[in-house]
Protein backbone atom coordinates (compact mmCIF):
# COMPACT_ATOMS: atom_id res chain seq x y z
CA UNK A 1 -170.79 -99.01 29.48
CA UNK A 2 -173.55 -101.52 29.24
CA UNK A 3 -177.22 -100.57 28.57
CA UNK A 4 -180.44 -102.68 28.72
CA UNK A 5 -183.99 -101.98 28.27
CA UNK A 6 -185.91 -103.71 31.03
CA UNK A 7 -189.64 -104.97 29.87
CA UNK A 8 -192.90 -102.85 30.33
CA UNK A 9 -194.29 -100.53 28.26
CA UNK A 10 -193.79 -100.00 24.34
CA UNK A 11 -190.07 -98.80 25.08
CA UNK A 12 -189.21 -100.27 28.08
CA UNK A 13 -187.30 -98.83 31.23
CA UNK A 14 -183.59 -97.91 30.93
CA UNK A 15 -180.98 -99.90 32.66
CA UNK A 16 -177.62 -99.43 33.28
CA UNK A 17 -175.70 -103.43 33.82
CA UNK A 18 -172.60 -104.19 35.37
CA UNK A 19 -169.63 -105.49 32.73
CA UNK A 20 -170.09 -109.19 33.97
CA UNK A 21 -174.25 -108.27 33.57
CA UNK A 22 -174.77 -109.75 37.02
CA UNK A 23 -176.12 -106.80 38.17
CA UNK A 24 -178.27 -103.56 36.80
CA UNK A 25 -179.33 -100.28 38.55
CA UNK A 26 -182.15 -97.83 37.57
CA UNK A 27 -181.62 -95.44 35.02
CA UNK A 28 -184.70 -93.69 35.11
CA UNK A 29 -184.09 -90.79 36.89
CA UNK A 30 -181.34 -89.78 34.20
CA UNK A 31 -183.29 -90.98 30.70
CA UNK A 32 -186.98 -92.94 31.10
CA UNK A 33 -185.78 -95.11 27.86
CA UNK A 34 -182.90 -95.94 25.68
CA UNK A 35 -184.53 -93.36 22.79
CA UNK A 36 -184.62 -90.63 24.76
CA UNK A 37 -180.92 -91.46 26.02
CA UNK A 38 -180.68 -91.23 22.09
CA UNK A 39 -182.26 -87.66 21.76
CA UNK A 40 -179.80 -86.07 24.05
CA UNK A 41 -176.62 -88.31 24.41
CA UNK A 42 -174.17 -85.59 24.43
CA UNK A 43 -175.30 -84.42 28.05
CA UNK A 44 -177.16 -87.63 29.02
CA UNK A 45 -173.60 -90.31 28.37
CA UNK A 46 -171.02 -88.91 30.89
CA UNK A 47 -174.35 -89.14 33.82
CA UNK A 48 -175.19 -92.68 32.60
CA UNK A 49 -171.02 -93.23 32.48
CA UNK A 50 -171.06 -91.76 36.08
CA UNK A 51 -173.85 -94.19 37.17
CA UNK A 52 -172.12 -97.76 35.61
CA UNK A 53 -168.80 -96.78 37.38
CA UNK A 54 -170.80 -96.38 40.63
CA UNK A 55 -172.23 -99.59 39.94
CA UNK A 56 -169.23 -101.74 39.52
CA UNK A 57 -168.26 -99.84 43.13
CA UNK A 58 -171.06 -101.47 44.46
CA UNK A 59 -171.92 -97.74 45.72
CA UNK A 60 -175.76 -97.66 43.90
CA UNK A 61 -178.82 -99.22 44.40
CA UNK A 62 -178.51 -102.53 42.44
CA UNK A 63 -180.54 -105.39 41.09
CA UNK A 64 -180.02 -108.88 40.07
CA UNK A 65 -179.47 -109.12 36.23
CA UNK A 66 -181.88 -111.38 34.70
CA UNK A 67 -181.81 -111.56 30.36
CA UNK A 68 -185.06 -112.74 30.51
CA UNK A 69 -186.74 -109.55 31.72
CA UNK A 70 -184.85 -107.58 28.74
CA UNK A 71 -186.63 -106.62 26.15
CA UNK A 72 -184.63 -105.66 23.25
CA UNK A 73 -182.63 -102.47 23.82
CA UNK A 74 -184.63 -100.61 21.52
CA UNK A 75 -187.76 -102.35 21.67
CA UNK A 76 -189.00 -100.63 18.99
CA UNK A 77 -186.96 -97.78 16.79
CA UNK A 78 -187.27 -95.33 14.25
CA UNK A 79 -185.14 -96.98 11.70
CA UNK A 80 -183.75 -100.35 10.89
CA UNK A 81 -181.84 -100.32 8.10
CA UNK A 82 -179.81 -103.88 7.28
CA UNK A 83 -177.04 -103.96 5.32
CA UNK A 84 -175.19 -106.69 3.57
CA UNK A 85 -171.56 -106.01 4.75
CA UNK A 86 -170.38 -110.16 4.38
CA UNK A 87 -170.81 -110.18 0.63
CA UNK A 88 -169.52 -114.16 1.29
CA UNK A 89 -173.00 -114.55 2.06
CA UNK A 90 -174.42 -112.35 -0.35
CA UNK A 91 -172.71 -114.53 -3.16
CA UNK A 92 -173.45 -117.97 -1.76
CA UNK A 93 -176.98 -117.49 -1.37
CA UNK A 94 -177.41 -116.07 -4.79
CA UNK A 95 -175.14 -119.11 -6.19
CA UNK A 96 -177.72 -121.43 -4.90
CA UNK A 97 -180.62 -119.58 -6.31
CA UNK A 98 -179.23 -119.51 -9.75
CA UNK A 99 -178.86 -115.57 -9.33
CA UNK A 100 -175.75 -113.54 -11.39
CA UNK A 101 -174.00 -111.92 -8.71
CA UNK A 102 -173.26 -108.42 -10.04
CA UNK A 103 -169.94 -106.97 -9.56
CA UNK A 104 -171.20 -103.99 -8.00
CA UNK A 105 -171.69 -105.92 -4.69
CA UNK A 106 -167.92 -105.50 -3.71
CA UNK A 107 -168.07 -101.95 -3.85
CA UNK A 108 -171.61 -100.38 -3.04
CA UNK A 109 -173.71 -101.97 -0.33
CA UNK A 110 -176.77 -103.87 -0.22
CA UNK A 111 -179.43 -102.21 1.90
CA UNK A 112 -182.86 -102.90 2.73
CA UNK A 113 -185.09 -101.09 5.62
CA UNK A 114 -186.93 -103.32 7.60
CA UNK A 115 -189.78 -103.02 10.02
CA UNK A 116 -188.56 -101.34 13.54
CA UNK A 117 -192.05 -100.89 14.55
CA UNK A 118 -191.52 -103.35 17.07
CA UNK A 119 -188.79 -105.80 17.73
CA UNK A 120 -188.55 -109.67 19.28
CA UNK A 121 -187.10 -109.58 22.85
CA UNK A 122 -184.02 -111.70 22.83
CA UNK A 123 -185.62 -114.79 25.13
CA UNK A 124 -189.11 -114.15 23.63
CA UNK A 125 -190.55 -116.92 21.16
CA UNK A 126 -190.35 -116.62 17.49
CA UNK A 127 -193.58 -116.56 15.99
CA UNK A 128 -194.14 -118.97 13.31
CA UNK A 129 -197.30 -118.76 11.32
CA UNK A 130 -196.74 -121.52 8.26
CA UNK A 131 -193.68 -123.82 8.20
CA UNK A 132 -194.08 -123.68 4.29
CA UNK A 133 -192.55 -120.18 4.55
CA UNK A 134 -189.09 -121.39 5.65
CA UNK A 135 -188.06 -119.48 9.18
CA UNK A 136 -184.43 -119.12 9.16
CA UNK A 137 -182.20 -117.03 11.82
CA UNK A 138 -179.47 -115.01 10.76
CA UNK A 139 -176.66 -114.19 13.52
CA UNK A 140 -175.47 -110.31 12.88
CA UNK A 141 -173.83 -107.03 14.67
CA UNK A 142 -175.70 -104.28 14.67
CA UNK A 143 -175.05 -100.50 15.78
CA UNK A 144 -177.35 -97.85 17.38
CA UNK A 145 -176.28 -94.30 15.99
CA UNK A 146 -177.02 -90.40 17.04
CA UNK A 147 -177.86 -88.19 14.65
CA UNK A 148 -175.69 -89.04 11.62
CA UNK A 149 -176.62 -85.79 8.36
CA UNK A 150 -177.34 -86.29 5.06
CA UNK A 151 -173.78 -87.10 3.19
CA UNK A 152 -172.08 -88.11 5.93
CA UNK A 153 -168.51 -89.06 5.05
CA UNK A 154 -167.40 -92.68 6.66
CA UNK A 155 -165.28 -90.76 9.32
CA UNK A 156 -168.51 -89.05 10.21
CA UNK A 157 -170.56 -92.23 10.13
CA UNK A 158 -168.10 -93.50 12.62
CA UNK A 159 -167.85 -90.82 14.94
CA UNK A 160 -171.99 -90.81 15.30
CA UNK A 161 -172.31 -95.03 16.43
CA UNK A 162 -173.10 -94.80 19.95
CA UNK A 163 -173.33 -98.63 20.58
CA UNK A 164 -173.57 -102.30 19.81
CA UNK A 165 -175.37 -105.21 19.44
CA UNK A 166 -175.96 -108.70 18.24
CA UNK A 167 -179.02 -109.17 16.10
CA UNK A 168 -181.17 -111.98 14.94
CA UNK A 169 -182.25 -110.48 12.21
CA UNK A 170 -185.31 -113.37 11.03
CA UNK A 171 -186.22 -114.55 7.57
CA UNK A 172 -188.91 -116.26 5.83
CA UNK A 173 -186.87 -117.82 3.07
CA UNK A 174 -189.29 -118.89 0.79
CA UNK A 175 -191.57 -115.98 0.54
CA UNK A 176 -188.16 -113.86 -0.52
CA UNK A 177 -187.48 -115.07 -4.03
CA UNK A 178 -191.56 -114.05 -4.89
CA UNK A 179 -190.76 -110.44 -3.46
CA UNK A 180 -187.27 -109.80 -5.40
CA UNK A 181 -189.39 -110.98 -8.53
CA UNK A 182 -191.40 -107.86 -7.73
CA UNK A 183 -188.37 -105.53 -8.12
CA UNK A 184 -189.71 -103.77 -4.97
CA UNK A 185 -187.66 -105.09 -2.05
CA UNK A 186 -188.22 -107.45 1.65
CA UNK A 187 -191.51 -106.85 3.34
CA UNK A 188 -193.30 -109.85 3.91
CA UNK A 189 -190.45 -112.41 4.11
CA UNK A 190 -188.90 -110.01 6.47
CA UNK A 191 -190.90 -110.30 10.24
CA UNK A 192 -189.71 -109.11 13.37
CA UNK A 193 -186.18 -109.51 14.82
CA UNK A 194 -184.62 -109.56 17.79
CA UNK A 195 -181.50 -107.96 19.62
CA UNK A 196 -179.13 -108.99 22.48
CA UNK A 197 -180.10 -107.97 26.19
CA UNK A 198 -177.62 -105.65 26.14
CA UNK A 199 -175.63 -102.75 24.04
CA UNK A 200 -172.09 -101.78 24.40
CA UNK A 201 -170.25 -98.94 24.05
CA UNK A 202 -167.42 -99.51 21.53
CA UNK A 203 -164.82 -98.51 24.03
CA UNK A 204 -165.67 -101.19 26.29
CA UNK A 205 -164.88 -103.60 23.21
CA UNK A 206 -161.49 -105.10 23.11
CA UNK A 207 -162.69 -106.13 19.58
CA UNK A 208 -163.63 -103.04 18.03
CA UNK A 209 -161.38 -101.91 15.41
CA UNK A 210 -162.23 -99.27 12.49
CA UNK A 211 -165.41 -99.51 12.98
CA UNK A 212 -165.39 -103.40 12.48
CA UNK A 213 -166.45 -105.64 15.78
CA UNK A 214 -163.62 -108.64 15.97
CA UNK A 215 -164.46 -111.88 17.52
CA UNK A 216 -166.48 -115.32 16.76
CA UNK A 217 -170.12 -115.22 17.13
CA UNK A 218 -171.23 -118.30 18.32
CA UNK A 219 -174.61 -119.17 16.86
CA UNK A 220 -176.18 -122.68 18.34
CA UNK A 221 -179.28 -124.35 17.27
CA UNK A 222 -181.04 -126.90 19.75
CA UNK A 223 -177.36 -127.05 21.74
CA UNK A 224 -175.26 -127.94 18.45
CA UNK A 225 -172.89 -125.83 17.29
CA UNK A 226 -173.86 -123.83 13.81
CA UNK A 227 -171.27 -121.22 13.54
CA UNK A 228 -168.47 -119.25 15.18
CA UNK A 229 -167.72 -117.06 12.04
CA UNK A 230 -165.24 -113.92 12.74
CA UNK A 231 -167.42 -110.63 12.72
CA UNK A 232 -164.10 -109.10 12.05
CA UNK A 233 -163.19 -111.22 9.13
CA UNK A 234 -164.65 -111.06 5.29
CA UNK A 235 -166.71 -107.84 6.96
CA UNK A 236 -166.58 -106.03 3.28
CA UNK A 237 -168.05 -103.47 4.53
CA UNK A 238 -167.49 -101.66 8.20
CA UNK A 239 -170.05 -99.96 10.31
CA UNK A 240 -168.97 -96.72 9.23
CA UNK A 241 -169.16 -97.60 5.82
CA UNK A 242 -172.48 -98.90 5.67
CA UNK A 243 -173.72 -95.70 8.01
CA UNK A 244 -172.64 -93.40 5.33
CA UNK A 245 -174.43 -95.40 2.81
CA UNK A 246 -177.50 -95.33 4.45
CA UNK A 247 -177.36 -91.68 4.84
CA UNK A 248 -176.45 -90.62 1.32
CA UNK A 249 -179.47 -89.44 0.48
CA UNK A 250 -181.13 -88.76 4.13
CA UNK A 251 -180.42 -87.98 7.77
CA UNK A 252 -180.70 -90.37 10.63
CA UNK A 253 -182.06 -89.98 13.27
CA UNK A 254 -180.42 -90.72 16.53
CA UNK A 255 -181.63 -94.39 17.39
CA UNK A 256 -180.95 -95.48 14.17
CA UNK A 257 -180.04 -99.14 13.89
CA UNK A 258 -177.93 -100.10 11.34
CA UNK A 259 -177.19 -104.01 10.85
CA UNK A 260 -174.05 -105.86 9.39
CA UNK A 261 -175.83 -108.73 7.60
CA UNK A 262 -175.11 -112.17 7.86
CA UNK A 263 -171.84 -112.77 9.30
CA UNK A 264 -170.05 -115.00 7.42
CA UNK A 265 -166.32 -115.98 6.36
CA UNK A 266 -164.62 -117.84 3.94
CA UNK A 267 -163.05 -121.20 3.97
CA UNK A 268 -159.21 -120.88 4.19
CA UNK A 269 -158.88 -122.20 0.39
CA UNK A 270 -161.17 -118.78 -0.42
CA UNK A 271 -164.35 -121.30 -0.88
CA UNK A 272 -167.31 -121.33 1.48
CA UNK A 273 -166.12 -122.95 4.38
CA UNK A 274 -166.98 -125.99 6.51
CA UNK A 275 -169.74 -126.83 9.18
CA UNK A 276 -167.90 -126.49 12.95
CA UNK A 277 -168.46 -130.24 13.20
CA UNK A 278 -165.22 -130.92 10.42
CA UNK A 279 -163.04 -128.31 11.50
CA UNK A 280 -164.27 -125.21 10.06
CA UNK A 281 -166.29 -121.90 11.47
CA UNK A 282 -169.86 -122.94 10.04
CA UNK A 283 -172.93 -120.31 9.66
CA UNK A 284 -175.00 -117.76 11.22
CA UNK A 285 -177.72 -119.17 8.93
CA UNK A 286 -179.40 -122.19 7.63
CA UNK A 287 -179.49 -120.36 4.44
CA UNK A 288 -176.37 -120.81 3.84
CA UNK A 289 -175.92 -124.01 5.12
CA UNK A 290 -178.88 -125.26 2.26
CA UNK A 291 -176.33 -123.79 -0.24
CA UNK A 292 -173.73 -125.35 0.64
CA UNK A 293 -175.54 -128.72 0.53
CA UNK A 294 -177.14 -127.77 -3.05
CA UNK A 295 -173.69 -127.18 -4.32
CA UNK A 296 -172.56 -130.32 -3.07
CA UNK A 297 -175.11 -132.63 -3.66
CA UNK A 298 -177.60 -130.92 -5.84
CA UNK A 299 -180.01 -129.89 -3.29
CA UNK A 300 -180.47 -129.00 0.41
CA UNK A 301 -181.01 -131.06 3.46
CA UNK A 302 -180.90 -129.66 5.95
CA UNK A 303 -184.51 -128.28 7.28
CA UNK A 304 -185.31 -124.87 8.01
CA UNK A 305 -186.62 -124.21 12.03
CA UNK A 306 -189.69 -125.44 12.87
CA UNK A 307 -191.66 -125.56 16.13
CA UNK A 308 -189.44 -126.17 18.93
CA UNK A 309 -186.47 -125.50 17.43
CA UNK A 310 -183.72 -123.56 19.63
CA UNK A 311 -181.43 -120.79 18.54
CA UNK A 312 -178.71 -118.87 20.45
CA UNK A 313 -176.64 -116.48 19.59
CA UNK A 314 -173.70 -114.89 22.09
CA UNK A 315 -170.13 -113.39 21.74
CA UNK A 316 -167.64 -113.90 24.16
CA UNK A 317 -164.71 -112.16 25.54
CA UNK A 318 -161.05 -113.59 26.00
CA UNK A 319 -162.33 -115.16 29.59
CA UNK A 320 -165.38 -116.74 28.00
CA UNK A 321 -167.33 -114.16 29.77
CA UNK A 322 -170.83 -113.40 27.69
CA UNK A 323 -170.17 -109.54 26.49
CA UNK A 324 -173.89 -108.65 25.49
CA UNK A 325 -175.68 -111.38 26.95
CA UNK A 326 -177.20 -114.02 24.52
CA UNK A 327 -180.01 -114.16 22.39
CA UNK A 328 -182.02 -117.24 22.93
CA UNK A 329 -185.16 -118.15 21.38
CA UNK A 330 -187.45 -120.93 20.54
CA UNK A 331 -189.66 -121.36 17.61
CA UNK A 332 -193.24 -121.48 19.07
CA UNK A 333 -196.08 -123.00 16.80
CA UNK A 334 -199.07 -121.19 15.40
């Protein structure tokens, strides 16, 4: 089943989308928005499941599917908590910076909890205020979960993900390294990101295995190829995992999101890989791409996005076929 929040209003009107996403019909009548979908899935899923089976009969209303008119499925939530689940990335990024990277980042997740106040819609602009603060995109999976209690075991984490999504989760690179040196965590350097038009179910993934989501996410920047990195592969971390973490200490809520970090795999020889362009997978960020050009050469590059730059991000099925729709923004100027 394939869910999308159409635009208008804070949290947008619910939308149930055919598997090729050709086609949507109203879901209004059964839930006003995803959220309160959220609040009562247990009765609410088998009517929306009803509804999309009707609609791939043809026997409902429906609606030309356009990914423009989505906002994000949530368009805003009451958590966002990002994880670090690619610890590839974690250690690259770190390497370039001149950081230690602690042992403890193999076996206990990195976790911050970003602002869910209010999210980008996946073909609306990026905002960019100062090019001095270095915008970077970061291609990710991300899950929405029900209500997932305090010391949830991983089995329980599971069990609670209701669907998926792709994320661009956005960075200001250059105002991070001034906020670690706080010891208090992301705020600034962290603005708003943006989601795919659509969320899956994980049943209708042919991908989705322990609670990992297999397949290359193809992130693009002004047409190029960046990166078509494995979500499935180097994933240190799975979605349960990384649930559980996040509720060791608390309860979610349902409509939770709960993001995978930069997706990222290794190079065959263990190292960190090669751009698409010489045979390798690339990056779901231009952070990473900087490191890899400062631990070549000394120092990076390659720019960060500036005004008029183009990023898309989309996963495929074995037909080619878009599975969530993409995410496809530009960077607009101040």
């Amino acid at each position: 089943m394939k869910l999308a929040s159409l635009k208008g209003g804070r949290d947008g009107r619910l939308v149930v989308v055919s598997n090729d996403l050709a086609w949507f019909t109203e879901a209004h009548h059964i839930a006003p928005t995803l959220q309160a979908a959220m609040d009562h899935w247990q009765g609410i899923e088998p009517v929306l499941r009803g509804l999309a089976e009707s609609l791939e009969h043809g026997s409902v209303p429906q609606e030309r599917f356009h990914e423009h008119q989505a906002a994000s499925p949530l368009p805003r939530a009451y958590q966002w908590a990002d994880g670090s689940a690619y610890v590839n990335h974690v250690a690259l990024v770190r390497q370039a910076r001149g950081a230690e990277m602690p042992e403890s980042f193999w076996t206990d997740p990195l976790m911050y909890q970003g602002g869910s106040d209010g999210f980008l819609a996946p073909r609306d602009p990026i905002p960019l205020a100062d090019q001095a603060w270095g915008l970077d995109l970061e291609g990710e999976i991300a899950v929405i979960v029900g209500d997932v209690p305090q010391g949830a075991s991983r089995e329980q984490a599971l069990a609670a993900i209701r669907l998926v999504m792709l994320c661009n989760d956005v960075s200001l690179r250059n105002l991070i390294p001034g906020e670690l040196a706080k010891g208090f965590g992301f705020f600034q350097s962290k603005p708003a990101s943006a989601f795919s038009p659509v969320a899956v179910t994980p049943d209708e993934l042919s991908g989705w295995k322990d609670g990992k989501l297999h397949g290359a996410l193809f992130v693009e920047l002004n047409g190029k190829p960046l990166g078509e990195a494995d979500a499935g592969v180097d994933m240190t971390f799975d979605f349960g995992t990384l649930v559980a973490h996040a509720a060791k200490t608390r309860s979610l809520s349902a409509g939770t999101i709960v993001g995978s970090g930069t997706v990222s795999n290794r190079g065959p020889d263990g190292g960190p890989g090669k751009p698409v362009s010489e045979g390798g997978v690339g990056y779901s960020c231009l952070a990473e791409v900087r490191t890899i050009e400062t631990i070549a050469s000394g120092a990076p590059k390659t720019p960060f996005l500036n005004a008029g730059d183009i990023v898309r991000i989309e996963m495929r099925d074995a037909k080619r076929h878009s599975i969530f729709g993409a995410i496809e923004q530009t960077v607009a100027a101040p």
